[in-house]
C-alpha atoms as a PDB file:
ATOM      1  CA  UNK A   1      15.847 -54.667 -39.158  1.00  0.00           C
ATOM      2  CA  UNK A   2      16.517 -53.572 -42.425  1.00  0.00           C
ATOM      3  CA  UNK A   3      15.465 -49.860 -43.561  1.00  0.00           C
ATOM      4  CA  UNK A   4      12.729 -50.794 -46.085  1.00  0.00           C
ATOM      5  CA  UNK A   5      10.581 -53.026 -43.155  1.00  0.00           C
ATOM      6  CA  UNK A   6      10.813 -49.744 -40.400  1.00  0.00           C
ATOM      7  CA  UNK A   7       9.565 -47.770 -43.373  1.00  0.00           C
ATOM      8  CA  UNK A   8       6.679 -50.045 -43.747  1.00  0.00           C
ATOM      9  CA  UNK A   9       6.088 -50.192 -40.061  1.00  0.00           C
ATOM     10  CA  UNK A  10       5.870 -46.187 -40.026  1.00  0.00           C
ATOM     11  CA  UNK A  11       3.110 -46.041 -42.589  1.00  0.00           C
ATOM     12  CA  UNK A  12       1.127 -48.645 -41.261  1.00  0.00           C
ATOM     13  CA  UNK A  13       1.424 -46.790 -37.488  1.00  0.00           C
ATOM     14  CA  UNK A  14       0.364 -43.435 -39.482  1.00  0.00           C
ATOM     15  CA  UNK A  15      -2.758 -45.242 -41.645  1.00  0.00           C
ATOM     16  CA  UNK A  16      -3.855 -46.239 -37.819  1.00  0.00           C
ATOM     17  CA  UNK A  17      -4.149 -42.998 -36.188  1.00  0.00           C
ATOM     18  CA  UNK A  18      -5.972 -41.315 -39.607  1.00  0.00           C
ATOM     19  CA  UNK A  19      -8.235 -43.951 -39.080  1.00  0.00           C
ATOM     20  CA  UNK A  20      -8.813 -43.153 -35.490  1.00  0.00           C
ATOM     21  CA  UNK A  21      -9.308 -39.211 -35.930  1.00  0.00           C
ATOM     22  CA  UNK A  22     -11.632 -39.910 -39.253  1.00  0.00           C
ATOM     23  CA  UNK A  23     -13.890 -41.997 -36.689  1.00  0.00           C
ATOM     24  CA  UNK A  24     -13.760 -39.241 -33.828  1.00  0.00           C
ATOM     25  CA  UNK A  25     -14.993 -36.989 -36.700  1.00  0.00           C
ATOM     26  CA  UNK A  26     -17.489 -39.005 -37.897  1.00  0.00           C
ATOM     27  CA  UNK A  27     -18.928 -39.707 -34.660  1.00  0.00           C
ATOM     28  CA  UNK A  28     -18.900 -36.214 -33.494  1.00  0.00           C
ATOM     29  CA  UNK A  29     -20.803 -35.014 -37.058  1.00  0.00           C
ATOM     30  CA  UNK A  30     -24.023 -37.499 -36.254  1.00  0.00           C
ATOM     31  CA  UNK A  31     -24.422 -36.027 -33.070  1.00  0.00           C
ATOM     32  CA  UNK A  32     -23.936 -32.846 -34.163  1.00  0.00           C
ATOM     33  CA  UNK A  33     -26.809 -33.641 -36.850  1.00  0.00           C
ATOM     34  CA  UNK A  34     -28.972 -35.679 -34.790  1.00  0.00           C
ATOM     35  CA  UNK A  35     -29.205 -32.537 -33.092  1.00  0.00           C
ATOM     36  CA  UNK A  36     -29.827 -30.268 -35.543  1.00  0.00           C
ATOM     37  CA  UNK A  37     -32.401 -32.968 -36.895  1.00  0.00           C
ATOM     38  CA  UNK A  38     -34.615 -32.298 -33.434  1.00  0.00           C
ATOM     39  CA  UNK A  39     -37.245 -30.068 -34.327  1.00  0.00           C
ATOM     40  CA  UNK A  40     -38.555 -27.794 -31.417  1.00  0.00           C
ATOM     41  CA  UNK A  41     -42.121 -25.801 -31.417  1.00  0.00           C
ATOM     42  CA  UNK A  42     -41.641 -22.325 -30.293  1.00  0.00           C
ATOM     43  CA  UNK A  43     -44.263 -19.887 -28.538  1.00  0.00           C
ATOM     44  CA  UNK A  44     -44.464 -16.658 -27.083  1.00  0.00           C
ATOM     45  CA  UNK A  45     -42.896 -16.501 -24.041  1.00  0.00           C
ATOM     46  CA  UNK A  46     -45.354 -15.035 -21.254  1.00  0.00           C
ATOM     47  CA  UNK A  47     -44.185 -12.240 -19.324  1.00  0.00           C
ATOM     48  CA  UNK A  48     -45.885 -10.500 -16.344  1.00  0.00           C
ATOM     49  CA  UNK A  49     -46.180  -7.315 -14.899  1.00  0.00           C
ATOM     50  CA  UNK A  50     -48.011  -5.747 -11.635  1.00  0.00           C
ATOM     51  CA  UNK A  51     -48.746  -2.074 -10.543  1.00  0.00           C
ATOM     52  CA  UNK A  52     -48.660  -0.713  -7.004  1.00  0.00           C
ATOM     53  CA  UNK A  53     -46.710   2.290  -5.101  1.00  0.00           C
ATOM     54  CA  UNK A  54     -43.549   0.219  -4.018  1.00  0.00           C
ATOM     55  CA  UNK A  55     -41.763   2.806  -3.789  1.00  0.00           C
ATOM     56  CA  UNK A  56     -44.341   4.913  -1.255  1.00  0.00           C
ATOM     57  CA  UNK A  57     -44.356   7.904  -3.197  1.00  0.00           C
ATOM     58  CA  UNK A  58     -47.994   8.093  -3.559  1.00  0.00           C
ATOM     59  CA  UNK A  59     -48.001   7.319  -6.903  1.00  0.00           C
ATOM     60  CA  UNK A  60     -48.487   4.083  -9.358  1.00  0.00           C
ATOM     61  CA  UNK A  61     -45.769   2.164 -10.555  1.00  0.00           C
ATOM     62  CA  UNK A  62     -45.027  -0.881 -13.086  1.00  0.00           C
ATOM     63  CA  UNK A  63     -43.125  -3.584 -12.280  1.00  0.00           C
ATOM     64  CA  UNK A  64     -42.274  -5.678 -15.862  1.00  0.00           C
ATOM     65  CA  UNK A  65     -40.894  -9.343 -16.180  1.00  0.00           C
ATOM     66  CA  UNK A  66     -37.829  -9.324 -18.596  1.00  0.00           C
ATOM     67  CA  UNK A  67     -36.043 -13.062 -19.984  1.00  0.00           C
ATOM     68  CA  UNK A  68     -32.603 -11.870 -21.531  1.00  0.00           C
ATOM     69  CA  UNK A  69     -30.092 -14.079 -23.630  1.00  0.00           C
ATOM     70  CA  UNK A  70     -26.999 -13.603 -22.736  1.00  0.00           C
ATOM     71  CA  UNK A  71     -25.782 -15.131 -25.605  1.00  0.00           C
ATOM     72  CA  UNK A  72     -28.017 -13.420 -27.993  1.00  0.00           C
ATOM     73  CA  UNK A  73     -27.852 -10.320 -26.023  1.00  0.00           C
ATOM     74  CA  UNK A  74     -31.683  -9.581 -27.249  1.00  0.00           C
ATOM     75  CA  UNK A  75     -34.611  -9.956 -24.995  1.00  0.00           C
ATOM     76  CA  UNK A  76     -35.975 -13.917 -25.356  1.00  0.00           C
ATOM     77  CA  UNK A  77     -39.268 -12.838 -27.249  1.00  0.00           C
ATOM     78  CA  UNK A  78     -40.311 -17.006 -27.854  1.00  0.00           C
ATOM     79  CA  UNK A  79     -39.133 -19.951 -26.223  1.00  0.00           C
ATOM     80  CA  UNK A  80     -39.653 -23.750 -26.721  1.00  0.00           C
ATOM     81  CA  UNK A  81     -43.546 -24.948 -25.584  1.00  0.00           C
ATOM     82  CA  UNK A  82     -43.067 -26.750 -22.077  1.00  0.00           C
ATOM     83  CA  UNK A  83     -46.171 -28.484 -23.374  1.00  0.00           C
ATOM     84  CA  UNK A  84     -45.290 -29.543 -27.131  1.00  0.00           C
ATOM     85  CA  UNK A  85     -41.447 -30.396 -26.167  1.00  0.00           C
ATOM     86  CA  UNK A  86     -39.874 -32.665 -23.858  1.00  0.00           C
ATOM     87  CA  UNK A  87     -38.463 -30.958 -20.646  1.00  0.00           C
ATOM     88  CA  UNK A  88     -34.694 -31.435 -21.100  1.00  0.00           C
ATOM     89  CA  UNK A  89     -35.464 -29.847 -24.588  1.00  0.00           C
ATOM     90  CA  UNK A  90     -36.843 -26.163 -22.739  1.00  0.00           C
ATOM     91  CA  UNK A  91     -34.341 -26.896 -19.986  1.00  0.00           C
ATOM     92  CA  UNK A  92     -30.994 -27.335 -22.225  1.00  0.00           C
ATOM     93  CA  UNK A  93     -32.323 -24.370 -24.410  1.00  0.00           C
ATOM     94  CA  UNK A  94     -32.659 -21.559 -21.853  1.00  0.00           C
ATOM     95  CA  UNK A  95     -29.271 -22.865 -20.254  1.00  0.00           C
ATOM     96  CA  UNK A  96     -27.863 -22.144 -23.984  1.00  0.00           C
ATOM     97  CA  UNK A  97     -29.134 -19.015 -24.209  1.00  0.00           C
ATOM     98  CA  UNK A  98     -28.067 -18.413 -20.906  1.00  0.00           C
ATOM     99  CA  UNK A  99     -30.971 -17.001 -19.491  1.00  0.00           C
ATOM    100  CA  UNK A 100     -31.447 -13.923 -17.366  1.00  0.00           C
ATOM    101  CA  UNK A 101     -35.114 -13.488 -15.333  1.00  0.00           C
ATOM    102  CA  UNK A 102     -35.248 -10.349 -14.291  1.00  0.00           C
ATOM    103  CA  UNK A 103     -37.450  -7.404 -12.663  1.00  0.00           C
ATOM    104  CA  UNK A 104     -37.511  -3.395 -13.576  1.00  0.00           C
ATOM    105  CA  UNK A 105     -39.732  -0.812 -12.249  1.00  0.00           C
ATOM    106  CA  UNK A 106     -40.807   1.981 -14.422  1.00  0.00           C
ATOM    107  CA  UNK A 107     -38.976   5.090 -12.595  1.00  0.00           C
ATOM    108  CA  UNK A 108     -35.566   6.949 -13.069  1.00  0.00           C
ATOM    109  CA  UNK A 109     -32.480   5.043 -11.819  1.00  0.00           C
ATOM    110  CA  UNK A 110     -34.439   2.032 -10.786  1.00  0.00           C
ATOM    111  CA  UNK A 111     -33.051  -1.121  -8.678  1.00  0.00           C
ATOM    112  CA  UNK A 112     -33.424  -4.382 -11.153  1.00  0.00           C
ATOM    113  CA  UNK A 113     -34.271  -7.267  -9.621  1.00  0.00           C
ATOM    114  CA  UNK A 114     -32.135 -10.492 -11.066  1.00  0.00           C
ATOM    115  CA  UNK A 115     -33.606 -13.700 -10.434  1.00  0.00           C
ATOM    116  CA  UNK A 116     -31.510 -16.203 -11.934  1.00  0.00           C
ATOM    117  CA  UNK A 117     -31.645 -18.386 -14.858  1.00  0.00           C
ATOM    118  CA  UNK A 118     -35.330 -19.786 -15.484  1.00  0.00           C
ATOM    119  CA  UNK A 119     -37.987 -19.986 -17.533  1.00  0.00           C
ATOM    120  CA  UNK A 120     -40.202 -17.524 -15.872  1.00  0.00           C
ATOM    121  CA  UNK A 121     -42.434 -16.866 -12.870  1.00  0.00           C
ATOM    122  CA  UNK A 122     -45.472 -18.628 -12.419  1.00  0.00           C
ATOM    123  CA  UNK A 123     -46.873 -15.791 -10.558  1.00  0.00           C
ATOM    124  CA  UNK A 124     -46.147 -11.629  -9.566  1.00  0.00           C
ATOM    125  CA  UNK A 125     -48.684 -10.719  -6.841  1.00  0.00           C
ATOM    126  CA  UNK A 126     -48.894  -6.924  -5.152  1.00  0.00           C
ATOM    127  CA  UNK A 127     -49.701  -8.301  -1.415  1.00  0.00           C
ATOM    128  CA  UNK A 128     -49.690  -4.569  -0.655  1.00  0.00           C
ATOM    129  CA  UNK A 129     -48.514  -2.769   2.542  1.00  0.00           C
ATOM    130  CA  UNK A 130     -48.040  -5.315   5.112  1.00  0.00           C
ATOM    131  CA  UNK A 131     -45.830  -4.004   7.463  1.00  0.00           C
ATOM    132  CA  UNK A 132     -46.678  -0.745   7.481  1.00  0.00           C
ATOM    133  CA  UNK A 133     -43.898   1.318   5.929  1.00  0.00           C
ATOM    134  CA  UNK A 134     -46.308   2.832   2.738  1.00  0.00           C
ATOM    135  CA  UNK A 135     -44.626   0.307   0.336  1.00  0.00           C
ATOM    136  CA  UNK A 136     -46.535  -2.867  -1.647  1.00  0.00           C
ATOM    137  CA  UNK A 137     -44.524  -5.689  -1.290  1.00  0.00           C
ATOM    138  CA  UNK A 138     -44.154  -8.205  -4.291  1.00  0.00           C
ATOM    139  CA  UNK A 139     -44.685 -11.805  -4.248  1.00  0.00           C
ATOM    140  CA  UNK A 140     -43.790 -14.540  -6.352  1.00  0.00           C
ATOM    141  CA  UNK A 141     -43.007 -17.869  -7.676  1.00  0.00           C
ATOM    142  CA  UNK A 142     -39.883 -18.398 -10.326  1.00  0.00           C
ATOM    143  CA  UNK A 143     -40.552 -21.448 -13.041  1.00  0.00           C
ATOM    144  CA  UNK A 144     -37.557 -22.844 -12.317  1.00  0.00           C
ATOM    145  CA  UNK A 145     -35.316 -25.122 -14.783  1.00  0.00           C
ATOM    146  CA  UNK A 146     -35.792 -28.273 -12.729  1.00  0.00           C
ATOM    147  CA  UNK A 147     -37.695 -31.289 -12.027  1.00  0.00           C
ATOM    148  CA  UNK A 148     -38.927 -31.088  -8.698  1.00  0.00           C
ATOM    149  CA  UNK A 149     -42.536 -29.808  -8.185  1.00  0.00           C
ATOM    150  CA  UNK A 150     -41.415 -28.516  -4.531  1.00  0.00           C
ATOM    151  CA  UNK A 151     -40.782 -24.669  -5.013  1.00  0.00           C
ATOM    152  CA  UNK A 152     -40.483 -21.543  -2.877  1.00  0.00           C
ATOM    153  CA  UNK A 153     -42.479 -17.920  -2.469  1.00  0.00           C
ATOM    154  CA  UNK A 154     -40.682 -15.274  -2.250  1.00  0.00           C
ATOM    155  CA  UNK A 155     -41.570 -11.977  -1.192  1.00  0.00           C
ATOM    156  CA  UNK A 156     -39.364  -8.260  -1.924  1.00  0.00           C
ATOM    157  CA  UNK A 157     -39.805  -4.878  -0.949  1.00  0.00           C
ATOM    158  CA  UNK A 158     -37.630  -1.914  -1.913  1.00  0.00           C
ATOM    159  CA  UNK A 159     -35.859  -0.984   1.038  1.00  0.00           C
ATOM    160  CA  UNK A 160     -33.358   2.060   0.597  1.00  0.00           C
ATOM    161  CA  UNK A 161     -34.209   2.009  -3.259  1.00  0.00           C
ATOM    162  CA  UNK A 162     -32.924  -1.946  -3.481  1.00  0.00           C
ATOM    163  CA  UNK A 163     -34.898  -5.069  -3.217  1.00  0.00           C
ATOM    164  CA  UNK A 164     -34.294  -6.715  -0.930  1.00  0.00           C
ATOM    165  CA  UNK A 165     -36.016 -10.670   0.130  1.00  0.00           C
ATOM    166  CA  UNK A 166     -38.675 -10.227   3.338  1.00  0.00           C
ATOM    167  CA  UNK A 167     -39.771 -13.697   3.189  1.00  0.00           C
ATOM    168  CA  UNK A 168     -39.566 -17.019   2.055  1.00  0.00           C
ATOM    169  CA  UNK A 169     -41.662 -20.184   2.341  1.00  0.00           C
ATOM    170  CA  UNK A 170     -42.097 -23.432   0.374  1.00  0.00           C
ATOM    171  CA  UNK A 171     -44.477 -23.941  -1.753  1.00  0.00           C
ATOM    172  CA  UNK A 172     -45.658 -26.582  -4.208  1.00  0.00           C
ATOM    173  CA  UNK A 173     -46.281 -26.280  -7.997  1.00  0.00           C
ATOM    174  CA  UNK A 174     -49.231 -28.087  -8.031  1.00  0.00           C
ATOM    175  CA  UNK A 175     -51.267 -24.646  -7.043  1.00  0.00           C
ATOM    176  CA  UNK A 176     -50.445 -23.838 -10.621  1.00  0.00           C
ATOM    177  CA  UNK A 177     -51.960 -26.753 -12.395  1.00  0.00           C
ATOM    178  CA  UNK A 178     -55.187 -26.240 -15.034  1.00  0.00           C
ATOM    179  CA  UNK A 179     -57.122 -27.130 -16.932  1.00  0.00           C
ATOM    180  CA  UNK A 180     -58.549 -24.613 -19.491  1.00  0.00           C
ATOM    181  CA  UNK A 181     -57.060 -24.013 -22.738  1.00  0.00           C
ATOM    182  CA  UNK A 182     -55.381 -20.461 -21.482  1.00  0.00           C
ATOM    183  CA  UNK A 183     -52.904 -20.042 -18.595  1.00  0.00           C
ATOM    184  CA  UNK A 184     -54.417 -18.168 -15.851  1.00  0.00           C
ATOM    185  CA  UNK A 185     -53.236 -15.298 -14.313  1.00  0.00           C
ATOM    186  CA  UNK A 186     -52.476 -15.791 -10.578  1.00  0.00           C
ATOM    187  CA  UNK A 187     -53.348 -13.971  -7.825  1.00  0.00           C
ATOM    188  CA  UNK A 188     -52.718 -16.033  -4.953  1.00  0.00           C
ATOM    189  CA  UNK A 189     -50.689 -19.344  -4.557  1.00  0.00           C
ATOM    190  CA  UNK A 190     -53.559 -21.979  -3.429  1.00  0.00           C
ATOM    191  CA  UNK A 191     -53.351 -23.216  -0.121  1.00  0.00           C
ATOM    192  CA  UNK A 192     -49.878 -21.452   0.578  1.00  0.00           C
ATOM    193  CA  UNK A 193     -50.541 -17.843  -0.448  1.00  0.00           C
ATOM    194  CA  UNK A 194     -54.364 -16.349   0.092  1.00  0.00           C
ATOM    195  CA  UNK A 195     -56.153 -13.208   1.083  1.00  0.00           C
ATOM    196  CA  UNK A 196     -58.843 -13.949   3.388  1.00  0.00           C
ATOM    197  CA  UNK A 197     -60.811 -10.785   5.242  1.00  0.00           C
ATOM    198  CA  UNK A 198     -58.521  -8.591   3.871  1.00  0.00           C
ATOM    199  CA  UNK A 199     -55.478  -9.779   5.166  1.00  0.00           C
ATOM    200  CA  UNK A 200     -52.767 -12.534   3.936  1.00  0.00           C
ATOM    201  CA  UNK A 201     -52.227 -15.667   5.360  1.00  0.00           C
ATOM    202  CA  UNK A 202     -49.591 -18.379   4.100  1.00  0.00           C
ATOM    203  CA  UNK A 203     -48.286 -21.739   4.670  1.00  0.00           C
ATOM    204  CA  UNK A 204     -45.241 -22.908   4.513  1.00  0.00           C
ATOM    205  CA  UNK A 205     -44.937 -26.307   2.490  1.00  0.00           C
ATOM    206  CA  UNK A 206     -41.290 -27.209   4.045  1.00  0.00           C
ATOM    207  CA  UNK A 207     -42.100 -26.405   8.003  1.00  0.00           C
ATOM    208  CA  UNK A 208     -41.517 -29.406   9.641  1.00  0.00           C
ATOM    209  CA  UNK A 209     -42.354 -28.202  13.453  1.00  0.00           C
ATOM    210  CA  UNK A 210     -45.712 -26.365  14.795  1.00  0.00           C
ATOM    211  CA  UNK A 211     -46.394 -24.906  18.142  1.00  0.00           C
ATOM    212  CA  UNK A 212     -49.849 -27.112  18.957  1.00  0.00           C
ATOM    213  CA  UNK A 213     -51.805 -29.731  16.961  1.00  0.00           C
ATOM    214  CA  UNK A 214     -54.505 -27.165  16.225  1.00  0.00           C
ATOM    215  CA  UNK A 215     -52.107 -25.454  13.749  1.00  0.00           C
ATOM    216  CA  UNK A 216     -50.780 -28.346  11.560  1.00  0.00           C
ATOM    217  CA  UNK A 217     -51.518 -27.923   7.719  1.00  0.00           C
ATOM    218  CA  UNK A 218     -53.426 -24.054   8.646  1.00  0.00           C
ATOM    219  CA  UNK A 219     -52.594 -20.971   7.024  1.00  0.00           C
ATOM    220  CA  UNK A 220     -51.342 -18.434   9.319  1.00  0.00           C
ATOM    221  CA  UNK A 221     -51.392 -14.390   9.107  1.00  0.00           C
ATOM    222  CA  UNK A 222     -48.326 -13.221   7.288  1.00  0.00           C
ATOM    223  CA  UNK A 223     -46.376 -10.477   8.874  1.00  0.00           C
ATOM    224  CA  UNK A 224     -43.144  -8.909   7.367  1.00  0.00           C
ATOM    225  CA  UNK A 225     -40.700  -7.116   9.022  1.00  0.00           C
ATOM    226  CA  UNK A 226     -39.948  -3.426   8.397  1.00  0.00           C
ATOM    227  CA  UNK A 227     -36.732  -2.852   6.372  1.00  0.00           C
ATOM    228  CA  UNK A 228     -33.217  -2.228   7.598  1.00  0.00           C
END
């Protein structure tokens, strides 16, 4: 093969692999635009709070809901609108901020409570003293970053100045469904969380076994153990 046809065979291999990489480029720049073209409404993130003596000194405390970017590394002020965006929208968004949910109490050298990445809670309830050791216990349900309307309550108390989980249950997410114009604050999870004569009863959504007939689909009295 003479030198002047391998010379043309070189340059026509090198025009073909430019060509390639220009359409890798290309390809990768619409996407790239397409999302930048996606417009998302914002609003202001809700954030809860709840006072009690959970630490049984006798005196009030605060409990505060805190949604941290870790990429940011500011406190997540507004979010995209579960209700104006599509769900993989909010759910990609928080996982690219990478999301913190976390709990503080208002006192010195407080235990914070980290509660994974999500979108929120859907609920932080004082149940009170329920096992007797001069604490309020905390109860609540975490908006998680999924697609399944079968959640979980979960109760903490501060045991030895950390919080530590008492309880756990299923619940489901339709005991947070309304209707008015406002999201509600919740007191109780609906048919899985109530207070009824003063005390708290609960159901588990996930038990699967019951000890007589009379006591399928009933609330029951909730009782915590002391802590550790």
């Amino acid at each position: 093969m003479k030198l002047k046809q391998v010379f043309c065979i070189l340059m026509l291999l090198i025009m073909l692999v430019s060509c390639n990489q220009n359409s890798r480029k290309k390809a990768g720049n619409t996407a790239a635009s397409d999302t930048l073209n996606t417009t998302i409404k914002f609003n202001k993130l809700e954030k809860l709070f709840v006072i009690g003596d959970f630490d049984g000194d006798g005196k009030q405390d605060t409990i505060f809901q805190h949604n941290y970017s870790k990429q940011t590394k500011t406190e997540i002020e507004k979010s995209p609108d579960p209700f104006e965006n599509d769900w993989d929208i909010v759910e990609k968004w928080f996982y690219s901020q990478k999301s913190d949910l976390y709990l503080t109490i208002n006192k010195k050298n407080p235990d914070t409570l980290h509660l994974g990445t999500a979108q929120g809670l859907y609920c932080l309830i004082n149940i009170g003293d329920t096992n007797g050791d001069r604490k309020d216990a905390i109860a609540l349900v975490i908006d998680k970053l999924d697609m399944s309307r079968v959640n979980s309550c979960e109760i903490y108390s501060l045991c030895n100045e950390k919080w530590t989980l008492l309880k756990q249950f299923g619940i489901h997410e339709d005991s947070f469904d309304f209707s008015a114009n406002k999201k509600p604050i919740f007191n109780v999870v609906k048919g899985y969380l109530e207070k009824q004569n003063g005390k708290w009863l609960y159901k588990d959504y996930l038990q699967q076994s019951y000890e007589n007939e009379e006591e399928v689909g009933k609330m029951r009295q909730l009782k915590l153990a002391k802590c550790n």
